[in-house]
Protein backbone atom coordinates (compact mmCIF):
# COMPACT_ATOMS: atom_id res chain seq x y z
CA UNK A 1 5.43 -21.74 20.26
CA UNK A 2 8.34 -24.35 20.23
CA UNK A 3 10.29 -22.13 23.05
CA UNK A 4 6.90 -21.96 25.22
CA UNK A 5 6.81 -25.83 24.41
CA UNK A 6 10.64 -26.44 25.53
CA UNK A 7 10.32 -24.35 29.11
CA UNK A 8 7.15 -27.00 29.85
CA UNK A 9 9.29 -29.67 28.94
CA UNK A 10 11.47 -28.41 31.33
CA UNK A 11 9.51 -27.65 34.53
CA UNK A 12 8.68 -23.87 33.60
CA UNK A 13 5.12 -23.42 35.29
CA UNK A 14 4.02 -20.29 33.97
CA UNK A 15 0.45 -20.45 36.01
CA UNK A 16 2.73 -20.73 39.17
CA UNK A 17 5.66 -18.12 37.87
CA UNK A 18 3.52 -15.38 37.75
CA UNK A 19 5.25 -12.78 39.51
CA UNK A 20 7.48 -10.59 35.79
CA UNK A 21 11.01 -10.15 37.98
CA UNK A 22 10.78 -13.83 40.17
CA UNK A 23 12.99 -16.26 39.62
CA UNK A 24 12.11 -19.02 37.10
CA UNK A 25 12.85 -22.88 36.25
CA UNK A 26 14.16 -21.64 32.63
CA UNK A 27 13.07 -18.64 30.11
CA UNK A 28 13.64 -18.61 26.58
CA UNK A 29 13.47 -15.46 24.61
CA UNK A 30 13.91 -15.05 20.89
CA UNK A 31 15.63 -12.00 20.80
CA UNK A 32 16.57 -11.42 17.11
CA UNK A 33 15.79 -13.15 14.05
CA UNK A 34 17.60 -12.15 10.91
CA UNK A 35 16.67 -8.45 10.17
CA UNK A 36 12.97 -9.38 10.84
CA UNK A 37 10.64 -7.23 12.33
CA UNK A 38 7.30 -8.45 13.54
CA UNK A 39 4.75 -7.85 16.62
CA UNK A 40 1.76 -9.78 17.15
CA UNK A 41 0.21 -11.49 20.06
CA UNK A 42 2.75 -13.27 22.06
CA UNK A 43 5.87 -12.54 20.10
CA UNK A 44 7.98 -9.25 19.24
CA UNK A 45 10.92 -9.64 17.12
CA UNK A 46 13.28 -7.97 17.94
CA UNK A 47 12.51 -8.44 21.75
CA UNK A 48 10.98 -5.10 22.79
CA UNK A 49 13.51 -4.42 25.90
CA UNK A 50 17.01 -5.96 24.28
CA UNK A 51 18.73 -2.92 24.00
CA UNK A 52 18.09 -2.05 27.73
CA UNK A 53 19.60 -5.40 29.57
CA UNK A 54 23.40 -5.88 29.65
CA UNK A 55 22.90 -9.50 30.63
CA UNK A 56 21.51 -10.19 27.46
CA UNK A 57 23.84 -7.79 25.35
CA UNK A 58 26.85 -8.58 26.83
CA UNK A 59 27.04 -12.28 25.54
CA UNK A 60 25.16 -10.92 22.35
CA UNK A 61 27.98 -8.62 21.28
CA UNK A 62 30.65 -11.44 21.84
CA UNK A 63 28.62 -13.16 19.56
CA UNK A 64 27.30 -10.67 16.95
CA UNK A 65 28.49 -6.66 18.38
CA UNK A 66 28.55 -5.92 14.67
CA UNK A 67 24.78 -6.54 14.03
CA UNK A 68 22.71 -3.40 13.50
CA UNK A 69 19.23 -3.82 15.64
CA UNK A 70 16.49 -3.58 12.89
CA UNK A 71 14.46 -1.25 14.71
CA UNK A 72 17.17 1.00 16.52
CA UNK A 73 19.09 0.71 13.07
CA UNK A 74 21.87 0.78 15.45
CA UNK A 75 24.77 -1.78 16.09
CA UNK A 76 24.37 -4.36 19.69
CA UNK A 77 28.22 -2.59 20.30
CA UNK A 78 26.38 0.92 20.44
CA UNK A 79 24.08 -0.35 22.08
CA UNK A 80 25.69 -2.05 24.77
CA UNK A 81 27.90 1.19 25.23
CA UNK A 82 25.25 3.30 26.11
CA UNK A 83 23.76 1.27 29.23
CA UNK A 84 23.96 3.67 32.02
CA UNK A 85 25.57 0.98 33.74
CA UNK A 86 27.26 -1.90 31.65
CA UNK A 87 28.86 -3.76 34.12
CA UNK A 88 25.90 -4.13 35.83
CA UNK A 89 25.64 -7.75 35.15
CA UNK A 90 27.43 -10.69 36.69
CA UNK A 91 27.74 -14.67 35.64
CA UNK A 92 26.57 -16.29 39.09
CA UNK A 93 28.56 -19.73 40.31
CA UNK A 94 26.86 -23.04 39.69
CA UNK A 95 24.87 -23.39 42.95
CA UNK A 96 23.59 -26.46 41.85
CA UNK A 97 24.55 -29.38 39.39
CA UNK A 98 20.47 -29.63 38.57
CA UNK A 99 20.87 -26.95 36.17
CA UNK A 100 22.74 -29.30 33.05
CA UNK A 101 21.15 -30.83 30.59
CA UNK A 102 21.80 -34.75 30.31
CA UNK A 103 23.80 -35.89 27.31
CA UNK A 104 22.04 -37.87 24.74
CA UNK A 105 21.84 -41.38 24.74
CA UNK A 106 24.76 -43.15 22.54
CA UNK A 107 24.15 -43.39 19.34
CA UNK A 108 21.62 -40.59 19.52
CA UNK A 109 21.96 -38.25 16.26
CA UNK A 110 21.57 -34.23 17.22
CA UNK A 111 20.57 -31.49 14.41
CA UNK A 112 23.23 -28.99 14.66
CA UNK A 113 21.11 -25.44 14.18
CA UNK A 114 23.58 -22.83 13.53
């Protein structure tokens, strides 16, 4: 897939990452698309444990609260809300200037995808 493509490109090593909770060069996870619904080998849409990480619904609902999860048929808000602890997430300082991406060349053209 393009997002197991990108984390190579990157440094991700998943042979050498192999431990689920240990810490990682970079992980991409498609987490919604549209109001698609779809398991098969490698890929769930939605992603299977979404509504059960406040890191991930936190910035989600800032984005999109209002969206209804199309297997939960329930809004990210409601979601978010019932986390047994929803604080429970925190943004950690830069602790080192490795993790930006370098801006593109001059003149380089970028796709906006929005």
């Amino acid at each position: 897939s393009q997002l197991l493509k990108i984390e190579r490109q990157q440094g991700r090593r998943r042979g050498v990452e192999t431990e689920r909770w240990s810490a990682r060069t970079l992980d991409l996870d498609l987490l919604l698309y549209a109001d698609e619904c779809l398991e098969e080998e490698g890929l769930e849409i939605p992603h299977p444990r979404l509504h059960q990480r406040a890191f991930v619904l936190e910035p989600l609902c800032e984005l999109a609260g209002h969206r209804v999860h199309p297997r939960l048929a329930e809004t990210l808000e409601t979601l978010r809300a019932r986390l047994t602890d929803p604080g429970g997430w925190r943004i950690w300082p830069q602790m080192s200037p490795d993790w930006r991406v370098p801006a593109p060349p001059e003149g380089a053209h970028s796709e906006s995808h929005q």
